[in-house]
PDB file of N, CA and C in Angstrom:
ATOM      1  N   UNK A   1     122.859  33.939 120.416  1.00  0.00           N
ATOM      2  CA  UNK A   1     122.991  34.865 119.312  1.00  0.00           C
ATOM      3  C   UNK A   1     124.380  34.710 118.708  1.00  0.00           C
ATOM      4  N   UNK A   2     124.323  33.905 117.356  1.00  0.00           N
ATOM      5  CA  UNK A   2     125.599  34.018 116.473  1.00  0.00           C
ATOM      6  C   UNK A   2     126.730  35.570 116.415  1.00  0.00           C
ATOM      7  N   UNK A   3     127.763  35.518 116.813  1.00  0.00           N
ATOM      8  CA  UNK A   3     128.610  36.540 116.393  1.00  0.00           C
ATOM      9  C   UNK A   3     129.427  36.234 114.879  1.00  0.00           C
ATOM     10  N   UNK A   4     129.734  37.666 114.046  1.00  0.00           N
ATOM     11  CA  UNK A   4     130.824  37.467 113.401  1.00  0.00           C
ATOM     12  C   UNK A   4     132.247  37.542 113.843  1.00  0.00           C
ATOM     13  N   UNK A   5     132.771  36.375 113.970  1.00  0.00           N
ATOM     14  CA  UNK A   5     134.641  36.413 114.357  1.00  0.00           C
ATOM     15  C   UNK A   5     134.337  36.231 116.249  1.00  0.00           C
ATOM     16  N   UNK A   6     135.443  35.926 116.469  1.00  0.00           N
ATOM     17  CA  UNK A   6     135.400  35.515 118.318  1.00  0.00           C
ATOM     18  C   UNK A   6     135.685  36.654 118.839  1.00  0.00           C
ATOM     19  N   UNK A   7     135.126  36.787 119.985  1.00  0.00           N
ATOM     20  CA  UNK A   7     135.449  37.832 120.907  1.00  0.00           C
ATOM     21  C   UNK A   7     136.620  38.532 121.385  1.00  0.00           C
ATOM     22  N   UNK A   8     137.420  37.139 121.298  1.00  0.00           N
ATOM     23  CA  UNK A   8     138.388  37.411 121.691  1.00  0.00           C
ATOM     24  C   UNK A   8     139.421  38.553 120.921  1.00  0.00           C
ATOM     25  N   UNK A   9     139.006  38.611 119.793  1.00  0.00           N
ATOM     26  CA  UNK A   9     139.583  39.503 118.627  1.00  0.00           C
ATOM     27  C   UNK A   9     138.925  40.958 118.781  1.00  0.00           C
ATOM     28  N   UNK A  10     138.233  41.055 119.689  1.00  0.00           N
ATOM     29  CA  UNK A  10     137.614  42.555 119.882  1.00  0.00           C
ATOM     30  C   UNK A  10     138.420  43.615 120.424  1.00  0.00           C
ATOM     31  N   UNK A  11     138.414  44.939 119.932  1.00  0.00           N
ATOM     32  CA  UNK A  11     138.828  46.131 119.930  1.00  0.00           C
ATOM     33  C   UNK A  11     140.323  46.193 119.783  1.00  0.00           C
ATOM     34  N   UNK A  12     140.914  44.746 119.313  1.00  0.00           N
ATOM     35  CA  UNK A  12     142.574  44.845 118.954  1.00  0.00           C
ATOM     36  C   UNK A  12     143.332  45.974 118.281  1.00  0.00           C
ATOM     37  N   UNK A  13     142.445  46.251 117.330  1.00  0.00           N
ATOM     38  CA  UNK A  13     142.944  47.927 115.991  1.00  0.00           C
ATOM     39  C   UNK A  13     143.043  48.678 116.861  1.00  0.00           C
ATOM     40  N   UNK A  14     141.622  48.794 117.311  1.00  0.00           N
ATOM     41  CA  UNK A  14     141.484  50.547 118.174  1.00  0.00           C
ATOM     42  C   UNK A  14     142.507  50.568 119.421  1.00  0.00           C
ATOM     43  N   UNK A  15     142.867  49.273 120.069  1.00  0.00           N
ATOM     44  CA  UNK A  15     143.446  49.394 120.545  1.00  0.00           C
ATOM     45  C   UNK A  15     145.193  49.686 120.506  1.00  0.00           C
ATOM     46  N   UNK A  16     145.627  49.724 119.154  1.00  0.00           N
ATOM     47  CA  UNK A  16     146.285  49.317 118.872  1.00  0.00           C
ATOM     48  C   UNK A  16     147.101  50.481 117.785  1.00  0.00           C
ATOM     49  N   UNK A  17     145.791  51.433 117.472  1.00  0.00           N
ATOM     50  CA  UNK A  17     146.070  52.190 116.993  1.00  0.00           C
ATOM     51  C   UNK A  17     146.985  53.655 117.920  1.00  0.00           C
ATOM     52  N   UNK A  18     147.777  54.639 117.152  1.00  0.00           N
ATOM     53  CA  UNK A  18     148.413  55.408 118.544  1.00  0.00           C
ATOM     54  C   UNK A  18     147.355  56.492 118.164  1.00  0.00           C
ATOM     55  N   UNK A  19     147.046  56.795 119.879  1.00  0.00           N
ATOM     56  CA  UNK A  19     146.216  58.505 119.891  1.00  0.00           C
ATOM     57  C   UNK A  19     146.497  59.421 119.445  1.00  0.00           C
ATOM     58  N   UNK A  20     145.963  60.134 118.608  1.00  0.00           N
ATOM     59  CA  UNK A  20     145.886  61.032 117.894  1.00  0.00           C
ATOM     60  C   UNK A  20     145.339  62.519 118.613  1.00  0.00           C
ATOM     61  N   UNK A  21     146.033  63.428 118.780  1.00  0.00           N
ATOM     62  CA  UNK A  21     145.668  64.621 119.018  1.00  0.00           C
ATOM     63  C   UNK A  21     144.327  65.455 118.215  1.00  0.00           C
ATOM     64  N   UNK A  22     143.220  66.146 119.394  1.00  0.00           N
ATOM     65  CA  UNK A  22     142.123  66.026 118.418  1.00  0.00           C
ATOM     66  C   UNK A  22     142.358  67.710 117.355  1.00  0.00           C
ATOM     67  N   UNK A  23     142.133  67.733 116.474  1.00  0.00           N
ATOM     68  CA  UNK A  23     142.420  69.003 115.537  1.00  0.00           C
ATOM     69  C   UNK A  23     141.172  70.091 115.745  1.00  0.00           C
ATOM     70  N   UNK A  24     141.622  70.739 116.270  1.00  0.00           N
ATOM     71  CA  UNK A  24     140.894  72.153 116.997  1.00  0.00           C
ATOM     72  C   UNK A  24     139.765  72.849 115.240  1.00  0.00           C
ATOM     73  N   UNK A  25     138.550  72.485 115.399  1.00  0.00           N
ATOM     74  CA  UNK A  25     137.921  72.893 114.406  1.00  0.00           C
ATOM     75  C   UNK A  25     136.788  74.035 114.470  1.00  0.00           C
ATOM     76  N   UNK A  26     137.165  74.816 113.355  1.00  0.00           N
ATOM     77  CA  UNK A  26     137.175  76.527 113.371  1.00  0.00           C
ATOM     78  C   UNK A  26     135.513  76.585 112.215  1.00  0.00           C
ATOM     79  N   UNK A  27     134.188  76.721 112.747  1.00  0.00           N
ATOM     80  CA  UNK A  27     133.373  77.043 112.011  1.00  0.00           C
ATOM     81  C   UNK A  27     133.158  78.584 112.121  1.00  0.00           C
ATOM     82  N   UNK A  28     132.666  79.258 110.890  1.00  0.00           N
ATOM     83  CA  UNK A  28     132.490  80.767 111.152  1.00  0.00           C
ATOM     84  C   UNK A  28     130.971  81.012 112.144  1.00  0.00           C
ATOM     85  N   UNK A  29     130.801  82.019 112.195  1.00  0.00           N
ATOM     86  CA  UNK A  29     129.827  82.380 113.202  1.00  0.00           C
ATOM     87  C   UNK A  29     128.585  81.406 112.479  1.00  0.00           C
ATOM     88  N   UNK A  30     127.458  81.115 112.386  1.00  0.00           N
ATOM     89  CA  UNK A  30     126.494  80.972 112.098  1.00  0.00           C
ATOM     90  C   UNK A  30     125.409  81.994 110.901  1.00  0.00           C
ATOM     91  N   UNK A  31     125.501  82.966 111.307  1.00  0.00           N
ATOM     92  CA  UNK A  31     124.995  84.125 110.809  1.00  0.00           C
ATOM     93  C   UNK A  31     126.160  84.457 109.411  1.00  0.00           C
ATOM     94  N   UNK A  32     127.162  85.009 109.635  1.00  0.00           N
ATOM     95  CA  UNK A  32     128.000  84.697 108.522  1.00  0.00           C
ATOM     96  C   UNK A  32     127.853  83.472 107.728  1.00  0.00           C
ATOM     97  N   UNK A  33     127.739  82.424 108.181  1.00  0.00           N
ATOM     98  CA  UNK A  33     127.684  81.483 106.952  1.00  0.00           C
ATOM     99  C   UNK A  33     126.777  81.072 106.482  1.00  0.00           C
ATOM    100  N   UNK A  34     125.242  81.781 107.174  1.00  0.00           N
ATOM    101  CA  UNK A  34     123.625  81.897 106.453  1.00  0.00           C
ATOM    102  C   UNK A  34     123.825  82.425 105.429  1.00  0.00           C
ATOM    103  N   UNK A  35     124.902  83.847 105.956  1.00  0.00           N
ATOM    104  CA  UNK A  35     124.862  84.729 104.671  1.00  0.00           C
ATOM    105  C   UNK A  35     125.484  84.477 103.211  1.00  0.00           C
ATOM    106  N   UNK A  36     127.130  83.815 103.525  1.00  0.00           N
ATOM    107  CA  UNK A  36     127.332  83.436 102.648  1.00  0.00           C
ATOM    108  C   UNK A  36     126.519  82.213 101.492  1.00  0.00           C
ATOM    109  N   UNK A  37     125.928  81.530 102.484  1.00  0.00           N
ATOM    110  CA  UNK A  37     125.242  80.698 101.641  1.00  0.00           C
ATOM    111  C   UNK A  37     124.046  80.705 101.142  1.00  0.00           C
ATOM    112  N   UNK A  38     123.848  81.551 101.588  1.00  0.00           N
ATOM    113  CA  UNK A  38     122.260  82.471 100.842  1.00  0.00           C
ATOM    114  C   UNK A  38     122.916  83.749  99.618  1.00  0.00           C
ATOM    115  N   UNK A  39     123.888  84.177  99.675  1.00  0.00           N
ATOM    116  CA  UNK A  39     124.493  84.496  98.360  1.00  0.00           C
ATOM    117  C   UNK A  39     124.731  83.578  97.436  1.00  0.00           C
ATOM    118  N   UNK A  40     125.782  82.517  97.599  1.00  0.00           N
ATOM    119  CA  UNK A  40     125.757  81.426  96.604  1.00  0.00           C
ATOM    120  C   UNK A  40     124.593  81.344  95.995  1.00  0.00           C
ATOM    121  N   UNK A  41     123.920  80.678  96.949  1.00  0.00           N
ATOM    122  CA  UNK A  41     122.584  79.935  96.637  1.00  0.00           C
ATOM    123  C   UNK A  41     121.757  81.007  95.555  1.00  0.00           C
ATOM    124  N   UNK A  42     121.397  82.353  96.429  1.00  0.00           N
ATOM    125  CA  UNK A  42     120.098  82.886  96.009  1.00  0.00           C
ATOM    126  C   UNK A  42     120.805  83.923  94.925  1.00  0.00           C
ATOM    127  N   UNK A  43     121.879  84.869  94.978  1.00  0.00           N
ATOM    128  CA  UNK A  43     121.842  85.537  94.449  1.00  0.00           C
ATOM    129  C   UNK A  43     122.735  85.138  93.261  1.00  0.00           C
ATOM    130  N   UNK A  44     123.607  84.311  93.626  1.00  0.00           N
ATOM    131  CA  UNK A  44     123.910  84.099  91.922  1.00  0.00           C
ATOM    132  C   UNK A  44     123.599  83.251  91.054  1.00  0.00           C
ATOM    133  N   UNK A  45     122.384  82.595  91.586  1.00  0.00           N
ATOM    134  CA  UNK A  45     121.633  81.866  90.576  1.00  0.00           C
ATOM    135  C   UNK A  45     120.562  82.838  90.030  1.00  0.00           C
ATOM    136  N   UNK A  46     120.177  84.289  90.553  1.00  0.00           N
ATOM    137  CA  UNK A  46     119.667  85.110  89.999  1.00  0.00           C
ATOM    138  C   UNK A  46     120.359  85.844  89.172  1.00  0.00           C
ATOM    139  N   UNK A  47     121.609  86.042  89.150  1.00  0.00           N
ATOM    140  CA  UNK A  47     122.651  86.959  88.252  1.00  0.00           C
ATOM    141  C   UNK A  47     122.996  85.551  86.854  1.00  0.00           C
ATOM    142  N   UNK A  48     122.781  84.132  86.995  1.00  0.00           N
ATOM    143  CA  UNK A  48     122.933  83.465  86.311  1.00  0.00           C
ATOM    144  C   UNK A  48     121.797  83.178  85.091  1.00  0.00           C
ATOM    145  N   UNK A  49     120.582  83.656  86.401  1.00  0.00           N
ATOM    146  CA  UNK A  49     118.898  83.780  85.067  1.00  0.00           C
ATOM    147  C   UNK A  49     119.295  85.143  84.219  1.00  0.00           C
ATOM    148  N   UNK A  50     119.880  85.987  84.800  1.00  0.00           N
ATOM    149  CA  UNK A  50     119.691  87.694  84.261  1.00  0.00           C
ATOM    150  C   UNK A  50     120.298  87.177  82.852  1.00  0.00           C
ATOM    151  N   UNK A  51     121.378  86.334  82.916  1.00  0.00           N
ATOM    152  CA  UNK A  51     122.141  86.454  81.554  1.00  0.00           C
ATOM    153  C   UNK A  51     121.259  85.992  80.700  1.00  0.00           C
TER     154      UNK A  51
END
């Protein structure tokens, strides 16, 4: 099975790159963000027909 580029050149970047600390990521509850996005969604595209 043909490769692209030699093996020998494998994982050099990643290796090579410096570790990075992972950034602690903050989603809101679930339920809160049904809600918000069922406002977007539903209710002000109904306040957008009213006009």
């Amino acid at each position: 099975m043909p490769s692209h580029g030699s093996l020998t050149k494998a994982g050099k970047v990643r290796n090579a790159t410096p570790k990075m600390p992972k950034k602690e990521k903050h989603k809101e509850v679930p339920r809160v963000r049904n809600k918000l996005e069922y406002e977007k969604r539903v209710l002000k595209a109904s306040q957008a027909k009213a006009r």
